[in-house]
C-alpha atoms as a PDB file:
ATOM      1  CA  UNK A   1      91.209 111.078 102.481  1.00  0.00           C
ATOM      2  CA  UNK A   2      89.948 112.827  99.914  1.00  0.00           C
ATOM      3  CA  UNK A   3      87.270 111.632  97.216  1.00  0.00           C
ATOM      4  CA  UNK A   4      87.828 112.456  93.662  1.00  0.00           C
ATOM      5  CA  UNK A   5      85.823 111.333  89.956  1.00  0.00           C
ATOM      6  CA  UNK A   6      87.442 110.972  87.077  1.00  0.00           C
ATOM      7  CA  UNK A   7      85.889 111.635  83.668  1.00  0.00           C
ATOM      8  CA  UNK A   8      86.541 108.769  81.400  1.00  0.00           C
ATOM      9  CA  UNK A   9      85.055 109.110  77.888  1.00  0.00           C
ATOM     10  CA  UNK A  10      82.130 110.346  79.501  1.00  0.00           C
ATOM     11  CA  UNK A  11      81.753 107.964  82.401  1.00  0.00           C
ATOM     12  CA  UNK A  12      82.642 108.647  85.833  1.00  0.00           C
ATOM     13  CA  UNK A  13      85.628 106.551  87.651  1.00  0.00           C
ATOM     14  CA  UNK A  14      86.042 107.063  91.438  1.00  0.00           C
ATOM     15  CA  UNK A  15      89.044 107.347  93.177  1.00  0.00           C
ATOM     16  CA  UNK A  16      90.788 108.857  96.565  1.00  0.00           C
ATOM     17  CA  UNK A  17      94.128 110.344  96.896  1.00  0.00           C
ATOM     18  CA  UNK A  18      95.291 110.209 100.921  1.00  0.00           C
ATOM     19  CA  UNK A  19      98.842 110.969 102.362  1.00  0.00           C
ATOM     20  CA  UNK A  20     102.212 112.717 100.939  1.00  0.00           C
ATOM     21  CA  UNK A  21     105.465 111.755  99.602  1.00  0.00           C
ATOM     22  CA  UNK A  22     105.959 108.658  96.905  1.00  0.00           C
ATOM     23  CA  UNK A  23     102.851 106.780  95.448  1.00  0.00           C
ATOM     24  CA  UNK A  24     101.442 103.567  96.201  1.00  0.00           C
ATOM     25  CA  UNK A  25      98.512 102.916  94.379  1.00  0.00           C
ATOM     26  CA  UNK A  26      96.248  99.768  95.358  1.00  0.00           C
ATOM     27  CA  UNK A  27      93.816  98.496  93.297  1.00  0.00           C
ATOM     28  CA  UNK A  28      90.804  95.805  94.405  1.00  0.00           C
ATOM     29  CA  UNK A  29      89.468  92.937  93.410  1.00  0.00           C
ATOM     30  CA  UNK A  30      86.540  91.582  91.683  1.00  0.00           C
ATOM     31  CA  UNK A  31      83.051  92.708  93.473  1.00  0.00           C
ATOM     32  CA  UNK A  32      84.841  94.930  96.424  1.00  0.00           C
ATOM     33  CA  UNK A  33      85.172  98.735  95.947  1.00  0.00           C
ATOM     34  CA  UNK A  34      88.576 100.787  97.346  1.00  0.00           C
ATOM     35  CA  UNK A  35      86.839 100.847 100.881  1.00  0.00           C
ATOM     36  CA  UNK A  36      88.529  97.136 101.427  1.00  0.00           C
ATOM     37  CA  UNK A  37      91.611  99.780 101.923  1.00  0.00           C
ATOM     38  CA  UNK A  38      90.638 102.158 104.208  1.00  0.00           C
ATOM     39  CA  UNK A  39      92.320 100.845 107.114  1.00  0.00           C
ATOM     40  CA  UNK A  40      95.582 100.254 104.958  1.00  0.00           C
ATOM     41  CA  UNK A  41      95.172 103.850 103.562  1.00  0.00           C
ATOM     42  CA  UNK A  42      95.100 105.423 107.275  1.00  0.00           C
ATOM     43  CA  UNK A  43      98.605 103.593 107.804  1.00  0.00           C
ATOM     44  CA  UNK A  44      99.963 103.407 104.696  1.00  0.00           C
ATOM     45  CA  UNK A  45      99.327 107.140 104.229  1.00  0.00           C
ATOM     46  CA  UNK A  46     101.744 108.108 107.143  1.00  0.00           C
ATOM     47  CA  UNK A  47     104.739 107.343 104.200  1.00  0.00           C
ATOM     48  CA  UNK A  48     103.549 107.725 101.101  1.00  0.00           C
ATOM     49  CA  UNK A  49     101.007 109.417  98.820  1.00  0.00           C
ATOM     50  CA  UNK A  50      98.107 106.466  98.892  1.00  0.00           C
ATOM     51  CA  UNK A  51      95.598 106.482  95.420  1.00  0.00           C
ATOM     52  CA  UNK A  52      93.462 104.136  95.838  1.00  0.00           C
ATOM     53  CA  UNK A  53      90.791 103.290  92.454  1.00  0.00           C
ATOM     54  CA  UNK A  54      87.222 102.145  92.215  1.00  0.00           C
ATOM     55  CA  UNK A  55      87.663  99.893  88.601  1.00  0.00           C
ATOM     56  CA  UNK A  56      84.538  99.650  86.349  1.00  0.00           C
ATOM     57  CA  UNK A  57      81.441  98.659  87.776  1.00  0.00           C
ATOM     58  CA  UNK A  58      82.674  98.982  90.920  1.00  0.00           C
ATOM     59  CA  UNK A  59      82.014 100.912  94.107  1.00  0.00           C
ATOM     60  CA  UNK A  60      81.199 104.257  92.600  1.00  0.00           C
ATOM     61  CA  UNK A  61      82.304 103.932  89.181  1.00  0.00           C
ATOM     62  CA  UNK A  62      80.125 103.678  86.261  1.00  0.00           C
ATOM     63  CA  UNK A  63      79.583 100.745  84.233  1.00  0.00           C
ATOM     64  CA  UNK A  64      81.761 101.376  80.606  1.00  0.00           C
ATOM     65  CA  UNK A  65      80.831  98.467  78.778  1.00  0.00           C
ATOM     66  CA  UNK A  66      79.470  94.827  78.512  1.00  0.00           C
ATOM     67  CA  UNK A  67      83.465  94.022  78.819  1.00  0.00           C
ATOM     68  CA  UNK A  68      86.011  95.174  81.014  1.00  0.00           C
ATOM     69  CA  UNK A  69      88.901  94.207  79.600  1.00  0.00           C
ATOM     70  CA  UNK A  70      92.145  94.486  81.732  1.00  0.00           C
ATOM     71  CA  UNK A  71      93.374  96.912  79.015  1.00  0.00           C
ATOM     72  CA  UNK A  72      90.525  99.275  79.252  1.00  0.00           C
ATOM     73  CA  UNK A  73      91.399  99.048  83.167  1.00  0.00           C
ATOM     74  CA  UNK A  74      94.716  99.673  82.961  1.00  0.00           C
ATOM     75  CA  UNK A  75      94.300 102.565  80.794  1.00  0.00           C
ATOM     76  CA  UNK A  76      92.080 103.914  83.188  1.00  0.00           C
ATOM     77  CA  UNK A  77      94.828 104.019  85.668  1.00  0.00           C
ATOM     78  CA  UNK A  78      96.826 105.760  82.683  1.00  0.00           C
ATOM     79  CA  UNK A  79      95.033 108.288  82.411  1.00  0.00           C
ATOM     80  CA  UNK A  80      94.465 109.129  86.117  1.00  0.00           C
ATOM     81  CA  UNK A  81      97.786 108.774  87.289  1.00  0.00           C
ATOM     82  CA  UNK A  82      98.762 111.042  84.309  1.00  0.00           C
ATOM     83  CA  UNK A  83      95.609 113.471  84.958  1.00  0.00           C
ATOM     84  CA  UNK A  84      97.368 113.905  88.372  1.00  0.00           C
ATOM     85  CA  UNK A  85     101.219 114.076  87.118  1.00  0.00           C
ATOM     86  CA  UNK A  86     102.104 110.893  88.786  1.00  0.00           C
ATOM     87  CA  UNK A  87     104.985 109.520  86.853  1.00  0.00           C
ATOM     88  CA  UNK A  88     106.081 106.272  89.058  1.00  0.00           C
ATOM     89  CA  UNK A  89     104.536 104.479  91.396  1.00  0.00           C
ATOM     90  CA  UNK A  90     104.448 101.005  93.083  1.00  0.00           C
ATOM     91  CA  UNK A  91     101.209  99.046  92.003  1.00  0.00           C
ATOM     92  CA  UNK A  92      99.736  96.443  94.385  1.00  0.00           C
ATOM     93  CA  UNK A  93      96.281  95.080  93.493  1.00  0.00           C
ATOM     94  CA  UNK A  94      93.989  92.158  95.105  1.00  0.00           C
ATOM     95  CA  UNK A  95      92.520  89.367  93.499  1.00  0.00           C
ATOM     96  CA  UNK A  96      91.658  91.242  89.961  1.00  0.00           C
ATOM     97  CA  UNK A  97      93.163  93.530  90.782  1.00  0.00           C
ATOM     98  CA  UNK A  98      96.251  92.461  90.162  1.00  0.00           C
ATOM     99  CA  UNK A  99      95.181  90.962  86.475  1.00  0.00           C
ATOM    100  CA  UNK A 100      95.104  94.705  85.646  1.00  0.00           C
ATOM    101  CA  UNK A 101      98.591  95.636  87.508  1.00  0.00           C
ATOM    102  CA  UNK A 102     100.164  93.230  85.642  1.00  0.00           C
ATOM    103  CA  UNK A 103      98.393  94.529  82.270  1.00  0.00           C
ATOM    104  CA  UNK A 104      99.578  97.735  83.506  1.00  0.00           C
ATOM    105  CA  UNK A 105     102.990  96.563  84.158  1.00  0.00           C
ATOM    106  CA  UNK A 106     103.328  94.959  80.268  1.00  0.00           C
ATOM    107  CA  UNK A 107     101.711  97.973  78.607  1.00  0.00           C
ATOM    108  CA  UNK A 108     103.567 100.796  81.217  1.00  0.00           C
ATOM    109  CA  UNK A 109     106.616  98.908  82.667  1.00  0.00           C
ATOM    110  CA  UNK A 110     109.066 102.606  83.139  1.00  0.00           C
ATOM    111  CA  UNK A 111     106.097 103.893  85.200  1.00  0.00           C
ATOM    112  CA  UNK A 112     106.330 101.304  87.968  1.00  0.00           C
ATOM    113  CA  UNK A 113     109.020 101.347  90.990  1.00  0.00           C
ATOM    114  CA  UNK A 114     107.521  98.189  92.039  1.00  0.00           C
ATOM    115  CA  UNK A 115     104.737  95.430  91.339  1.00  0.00           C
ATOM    116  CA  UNK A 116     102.635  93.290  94.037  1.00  0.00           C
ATOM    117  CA  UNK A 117     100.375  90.034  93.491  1.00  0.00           C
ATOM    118  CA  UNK A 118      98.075  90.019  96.348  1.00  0.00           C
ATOM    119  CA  UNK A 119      96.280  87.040  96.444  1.00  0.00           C
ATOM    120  CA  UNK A 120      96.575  86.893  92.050  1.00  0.00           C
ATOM    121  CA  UNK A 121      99.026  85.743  89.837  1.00  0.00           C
ATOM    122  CA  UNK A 122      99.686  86.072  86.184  1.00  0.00           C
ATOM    123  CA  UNK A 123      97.809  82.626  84.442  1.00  0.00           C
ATOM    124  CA  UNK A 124      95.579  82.906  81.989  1.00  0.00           C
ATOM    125  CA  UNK A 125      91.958  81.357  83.097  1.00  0.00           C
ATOM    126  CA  UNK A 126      91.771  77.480  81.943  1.00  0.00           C
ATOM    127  CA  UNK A 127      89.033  75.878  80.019  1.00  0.00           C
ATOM    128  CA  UNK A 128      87.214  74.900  83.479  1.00  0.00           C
ATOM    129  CA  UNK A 129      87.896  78.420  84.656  1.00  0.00           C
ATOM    130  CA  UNK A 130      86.012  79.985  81.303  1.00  0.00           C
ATOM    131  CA  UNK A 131      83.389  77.805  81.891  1.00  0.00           C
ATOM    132  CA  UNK A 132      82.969  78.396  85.269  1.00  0.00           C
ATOM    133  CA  UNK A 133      82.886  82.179  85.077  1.00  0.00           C
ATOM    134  CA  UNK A 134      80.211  81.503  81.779  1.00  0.00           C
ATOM    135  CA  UNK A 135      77.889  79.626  84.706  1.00  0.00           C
ATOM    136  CA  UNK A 136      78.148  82.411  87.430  1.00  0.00           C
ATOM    137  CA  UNK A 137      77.256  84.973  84.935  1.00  0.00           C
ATOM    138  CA  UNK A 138      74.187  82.985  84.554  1.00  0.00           C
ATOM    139  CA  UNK A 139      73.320  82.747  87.957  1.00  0.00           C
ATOM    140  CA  UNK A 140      74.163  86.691  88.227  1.00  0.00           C
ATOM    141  CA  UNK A 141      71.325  87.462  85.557  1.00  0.00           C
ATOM    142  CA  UNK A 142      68.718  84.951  87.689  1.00  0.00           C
ATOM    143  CA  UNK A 143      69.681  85.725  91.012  1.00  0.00           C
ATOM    144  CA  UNK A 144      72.327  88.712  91.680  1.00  0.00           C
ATOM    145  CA  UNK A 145      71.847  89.191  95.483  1.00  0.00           C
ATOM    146  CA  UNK A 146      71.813  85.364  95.590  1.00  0.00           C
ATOM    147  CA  UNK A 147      75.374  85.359  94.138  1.00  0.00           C
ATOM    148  CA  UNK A 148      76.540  87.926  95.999  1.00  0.00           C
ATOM    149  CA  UNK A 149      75.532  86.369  99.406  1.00  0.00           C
ATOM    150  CA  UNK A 150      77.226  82.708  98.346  1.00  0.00           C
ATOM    151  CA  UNK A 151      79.949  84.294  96.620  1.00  0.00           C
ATOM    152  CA  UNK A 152      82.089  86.406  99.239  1.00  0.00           C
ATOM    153  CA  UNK A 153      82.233  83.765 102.304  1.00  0.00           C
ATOM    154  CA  UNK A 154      83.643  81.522  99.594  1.00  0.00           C
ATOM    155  CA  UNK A 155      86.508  83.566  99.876  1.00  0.00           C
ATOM    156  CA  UNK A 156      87.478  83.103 103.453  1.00  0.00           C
ATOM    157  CA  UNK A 157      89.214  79.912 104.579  1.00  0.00           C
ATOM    158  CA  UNK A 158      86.734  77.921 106.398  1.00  0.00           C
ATOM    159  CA  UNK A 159      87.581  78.308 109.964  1.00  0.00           C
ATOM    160  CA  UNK A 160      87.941  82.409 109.690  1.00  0.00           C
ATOM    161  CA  UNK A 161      84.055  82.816 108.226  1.00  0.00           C
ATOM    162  CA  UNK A 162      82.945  83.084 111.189  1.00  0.00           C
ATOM    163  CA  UNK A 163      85.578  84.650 112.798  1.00  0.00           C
ATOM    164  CA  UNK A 164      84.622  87.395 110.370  1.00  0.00           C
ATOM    165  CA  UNK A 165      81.165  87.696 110.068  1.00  0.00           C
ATOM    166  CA  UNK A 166      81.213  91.042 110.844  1.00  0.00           C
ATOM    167  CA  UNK A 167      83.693  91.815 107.990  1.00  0.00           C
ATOM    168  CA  UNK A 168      81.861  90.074 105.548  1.00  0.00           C
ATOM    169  CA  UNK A 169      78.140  91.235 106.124  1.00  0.00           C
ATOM    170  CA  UNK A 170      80.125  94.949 105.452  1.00  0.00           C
ATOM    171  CA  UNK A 171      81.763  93.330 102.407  1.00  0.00           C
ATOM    172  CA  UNK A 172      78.521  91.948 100.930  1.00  0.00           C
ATOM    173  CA  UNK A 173      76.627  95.392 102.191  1.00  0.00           C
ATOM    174  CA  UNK A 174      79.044  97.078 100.028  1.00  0.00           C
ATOM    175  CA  UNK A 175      78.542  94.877  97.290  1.00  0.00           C
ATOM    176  CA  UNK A 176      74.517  94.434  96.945  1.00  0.00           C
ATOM    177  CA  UNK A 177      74.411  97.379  94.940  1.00  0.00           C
ATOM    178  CA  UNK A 178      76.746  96.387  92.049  1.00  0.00           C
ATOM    179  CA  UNK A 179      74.549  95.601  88.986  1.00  0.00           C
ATOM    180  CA  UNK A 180      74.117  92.703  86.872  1.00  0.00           C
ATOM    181  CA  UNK A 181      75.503  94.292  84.218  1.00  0.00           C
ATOM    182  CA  UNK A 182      78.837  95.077  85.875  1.00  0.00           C
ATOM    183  CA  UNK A 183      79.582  91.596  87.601  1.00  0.00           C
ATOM    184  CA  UNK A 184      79.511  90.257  84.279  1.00  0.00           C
ATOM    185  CA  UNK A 185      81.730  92.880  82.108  1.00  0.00           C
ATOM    186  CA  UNK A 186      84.711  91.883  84.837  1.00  0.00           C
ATOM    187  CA  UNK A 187      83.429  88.437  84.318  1.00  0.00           C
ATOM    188  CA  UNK A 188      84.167  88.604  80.716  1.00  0.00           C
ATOM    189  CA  UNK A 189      87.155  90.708  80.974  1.00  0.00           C
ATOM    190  CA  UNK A 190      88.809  87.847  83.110  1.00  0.00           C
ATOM    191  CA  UNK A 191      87.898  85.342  80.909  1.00  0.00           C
ATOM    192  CA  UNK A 192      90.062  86.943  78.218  1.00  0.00           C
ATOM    193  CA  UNK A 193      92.531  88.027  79.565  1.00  0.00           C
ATOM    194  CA  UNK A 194      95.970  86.417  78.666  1.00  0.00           C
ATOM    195  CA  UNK A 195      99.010  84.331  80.146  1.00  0.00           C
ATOM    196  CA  UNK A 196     101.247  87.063  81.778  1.00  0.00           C
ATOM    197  CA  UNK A 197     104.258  85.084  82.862  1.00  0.00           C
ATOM    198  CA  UNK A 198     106.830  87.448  80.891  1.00  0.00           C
ATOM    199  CA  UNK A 199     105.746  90.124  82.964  1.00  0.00           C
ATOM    200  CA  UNK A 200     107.293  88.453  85.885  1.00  0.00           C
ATOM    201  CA  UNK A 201     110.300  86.986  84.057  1.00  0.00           C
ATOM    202  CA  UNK A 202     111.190  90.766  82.131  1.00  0.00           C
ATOM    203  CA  UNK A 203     109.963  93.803  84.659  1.00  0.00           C
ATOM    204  CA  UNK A 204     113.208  94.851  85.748  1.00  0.00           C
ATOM    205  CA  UNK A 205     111.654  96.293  88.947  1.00  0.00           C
ATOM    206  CA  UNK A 206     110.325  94.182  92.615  1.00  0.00           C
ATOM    207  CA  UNK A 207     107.514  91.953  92.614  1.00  0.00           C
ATOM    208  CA  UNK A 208     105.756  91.072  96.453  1.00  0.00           C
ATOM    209  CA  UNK A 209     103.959  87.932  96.074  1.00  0.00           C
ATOM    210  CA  UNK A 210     101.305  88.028  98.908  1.00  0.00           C
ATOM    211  CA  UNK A 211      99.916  84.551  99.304  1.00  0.00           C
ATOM    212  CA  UNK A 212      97.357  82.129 101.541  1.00  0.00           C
ATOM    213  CA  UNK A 213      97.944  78.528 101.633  1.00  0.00           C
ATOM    214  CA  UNK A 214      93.876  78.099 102.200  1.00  0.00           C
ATOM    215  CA  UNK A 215      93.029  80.515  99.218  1.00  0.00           C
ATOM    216  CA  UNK A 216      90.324  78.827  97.297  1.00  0.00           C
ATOM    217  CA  UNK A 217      91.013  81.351  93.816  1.00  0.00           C
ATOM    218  CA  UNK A 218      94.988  81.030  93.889  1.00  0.00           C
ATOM    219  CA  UNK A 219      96.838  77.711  93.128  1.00  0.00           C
ATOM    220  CA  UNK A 220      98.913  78.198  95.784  1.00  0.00           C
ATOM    221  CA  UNK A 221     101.898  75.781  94.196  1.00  0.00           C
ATOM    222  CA  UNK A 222     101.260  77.683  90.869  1.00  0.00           C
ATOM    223  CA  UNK A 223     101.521  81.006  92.654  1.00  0.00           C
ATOM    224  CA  UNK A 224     105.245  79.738  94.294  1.00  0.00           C
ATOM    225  CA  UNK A 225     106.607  78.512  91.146  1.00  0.00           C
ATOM    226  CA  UNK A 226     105.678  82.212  89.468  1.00  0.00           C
ATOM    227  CA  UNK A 227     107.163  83.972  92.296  1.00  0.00           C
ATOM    228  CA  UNK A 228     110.454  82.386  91.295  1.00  0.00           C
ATOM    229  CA  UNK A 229     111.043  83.879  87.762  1.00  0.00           C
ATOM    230  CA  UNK A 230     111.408  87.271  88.984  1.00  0.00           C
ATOM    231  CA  UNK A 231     115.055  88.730  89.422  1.00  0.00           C
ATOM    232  CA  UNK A 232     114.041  90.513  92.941  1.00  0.00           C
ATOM    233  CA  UNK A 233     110.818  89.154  94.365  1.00  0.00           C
ATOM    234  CA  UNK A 234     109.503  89.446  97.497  1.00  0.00           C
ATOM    235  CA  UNK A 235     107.164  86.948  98.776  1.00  0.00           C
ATOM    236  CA  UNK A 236     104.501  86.672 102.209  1.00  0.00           C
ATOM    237  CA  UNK A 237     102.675  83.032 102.627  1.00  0.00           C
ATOM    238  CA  UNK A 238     100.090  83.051 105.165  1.00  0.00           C
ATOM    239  CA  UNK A 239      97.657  80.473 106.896  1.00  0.00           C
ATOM    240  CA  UNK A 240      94.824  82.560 105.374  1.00  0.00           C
ATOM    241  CA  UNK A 241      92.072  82.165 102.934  1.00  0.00           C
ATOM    242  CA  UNK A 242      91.766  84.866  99.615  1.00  0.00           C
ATOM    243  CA  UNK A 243      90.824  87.740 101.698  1.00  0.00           C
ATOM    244  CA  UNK A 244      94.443  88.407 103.593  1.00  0.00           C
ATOM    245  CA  UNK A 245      93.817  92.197 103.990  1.00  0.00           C
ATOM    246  CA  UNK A 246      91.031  91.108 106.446  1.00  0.00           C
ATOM    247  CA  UNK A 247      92.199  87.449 107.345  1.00  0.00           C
ATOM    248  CA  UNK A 248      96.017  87.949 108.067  1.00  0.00           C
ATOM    249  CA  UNK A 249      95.322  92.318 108.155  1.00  0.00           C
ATOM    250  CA  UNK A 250      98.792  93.033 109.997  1.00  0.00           C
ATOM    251  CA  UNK A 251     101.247  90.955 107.966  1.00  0.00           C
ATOM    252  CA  UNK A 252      99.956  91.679 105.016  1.00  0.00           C
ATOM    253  CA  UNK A 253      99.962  95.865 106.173  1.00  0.00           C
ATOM    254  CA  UNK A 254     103.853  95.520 107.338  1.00  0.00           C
ATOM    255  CA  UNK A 255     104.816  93.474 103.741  1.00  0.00           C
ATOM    256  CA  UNK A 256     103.301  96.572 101.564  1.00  0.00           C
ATOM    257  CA  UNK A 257     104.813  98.755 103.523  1.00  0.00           C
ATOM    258  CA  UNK A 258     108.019  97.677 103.721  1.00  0.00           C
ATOM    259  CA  UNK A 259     107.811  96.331 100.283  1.00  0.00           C
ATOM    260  CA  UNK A 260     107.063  99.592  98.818  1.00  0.00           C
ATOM    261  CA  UNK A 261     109.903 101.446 101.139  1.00  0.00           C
ATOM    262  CA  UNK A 262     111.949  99.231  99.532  1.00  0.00           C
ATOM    263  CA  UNK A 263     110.824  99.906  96.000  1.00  0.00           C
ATOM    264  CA  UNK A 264     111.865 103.725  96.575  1.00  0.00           C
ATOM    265  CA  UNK A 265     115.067 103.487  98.283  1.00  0.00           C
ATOM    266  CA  UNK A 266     116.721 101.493  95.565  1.00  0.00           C
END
C-alpha cells in the first residue's frame, strides 16, 4: 500500500493507491479515516487497483473550510482520480461516504462502472435530522473527546458493542485527533446536502445496496424501497448494526468484490 498527498488548492488530501488491474475506489464515512479499509484493501487488492481517500478533515487530510459540502468532496475525488489518469471506476463509500459517491455519480455519471450504498442512501436530511446535527455540533465545540467516545458505539447494534470493543477503542483512537473544526464542516455539509433519488432512478450503471436491519443511521425500509428504482441493483441485508465492514466483515468483503467483478465484466 502505498501513501500518497494530494495538493488541493493548497491543502493537503491523503490518499493510498494498493493493487493492479481495474479501480475500486472506497470512500469512508463521517469521523473514520481510509484505515477502516485496510483489511478490505489487502483482499480487495488481489483483483483490482484499490484507491482508497481520506475526505476533509479526516484522517490525514487538512481541514478546507467551515463546510464540506459533498460537491467540494466529490471534486476532490475529480481531481485525484484525474491527477492519476483514472478514467472509470466503481465507487463504494460508507455512511458519508456514500452522500459524496452519489454527488459524484450526478455530477460524473460516464466515469463510474458501478455505484455502492454501504450503509447510506440518497435522502436528503429531515427537519429532525438538521436539528439534530445543529445540537451535536454544539456538543462538539463543549466537549469533542466527549462526543467522540458516545458517538462511535452508537453505531454498533447493541449486542455486537461488546463483541467489538477492541474494534472500537481503535476506531475512537483513530478518531480523537480530528478537530472541532472538522466534525462540524461534514456536519454542515450533510445538512445541505440534497434529495438524490434520480441518481438511483437515471445512472445507467449497478448500484450494491449494502444494508443492516439494526443500523441506527439508515431507515432500513427507506433504504429497500430506494434500492428498487435502480434498473440493475444489487442488494446485501445483514443482522448488523451501521458498522458492517467490522460487524458482518466477510459478507460485506465477498458483495464488493463480486459486485465490482461484475461491474467490469459487463
Amino acid at each position: 500500500m502505498i501513501s500518497h498527498f494530494f495538493d488541493f488548492n493548497g491543502k493537503k488530501i491523503h490518499y493510498t493507491i494498493q493493487g493492479k488491474g481495474n479501480t475500486l475506489i472506497l470512500l469512508h464515512g463521517f469521523m473514520e479515516s481510509l484505515q477502516i479499509w485496510n483489511d478490505f484493501s489487502n483482499e480487495l487488492s488481489k483483483e483490482f487497483n484499490v484507491l482508497c481517500i481520506d475526505l476533509p478533515g479526516h484522517g490525514k487530510s487538512d481541514c478546507i473550510g467551515e463546510i464540506h459540502t459533498m460537491e467540494l468532496m466529490s471534486d476532490i475525488i475529480k481531481q485525484i482520480t484525474d491527477s492519476l489518469t483514472i478514467k472509470e471506476f466503481v465507487l463504494i463509500g460508507h455512511s458519508m461516504g456514500g452522500y459524496v459517491s452519489l454527488q459524484f455519480a450526478e455530477n460524473y455519471p460516464n466515469m463510474l462502472k458501478g455505484l455502492g450504498l454501504f450503509h447510506s442512501h440518497a435522502l436528503a436530511d429531515t427537519d429532525d435530522a438538521k436539528n439534530n446535527r445543529e445540537r451535536a455540533c454544539e456538543i462538539v465545540k463543549q466537549n469533542r473527546k466527549v462526543f467522540i467516545s458516545q458517538f462511535i458505539p452508537e453505531l454498533f447494534a447493541p449486542e455486537n458493542v461488546e463483541k467489538f470493543d477492541k474494534e472500537i477503542k481503535n476506531l475512537q483512537s483513530q478518531t480523537i485527533n480530528m478537530t472541532s473544526e472538522s466534525i462540524i464542516a461534514s456536519q454542515q455539509g450533510m445538512k445541505l446536502r440534497t434529495d438524490k433519488l434520480n441518481v438511483l432512478i437515471h445512472l445507467k450503471k449497478p448500484i450494491l445496496f449494502i444494508l443492516g436491519k439494526k443500523d441506527s443511521r439508515v431507515n432500513i425500509q427507506q433504504a429497500v424501497a430506494q434500492a428498487m428504482l435502480p434498473d440493475n441493483a444489487d442488494i446485501l441485508i445483514t443482522n448488523v448494526g451501521h458498522m458492517g465492514y467490522i460487524e458482518a466483515r466477510n459478507e460485506t468483503l465477498f458483495a464488493i468484490k463480486n459486485f465490482t467483478m461484475k461491474c467490469f465484466s459487463l
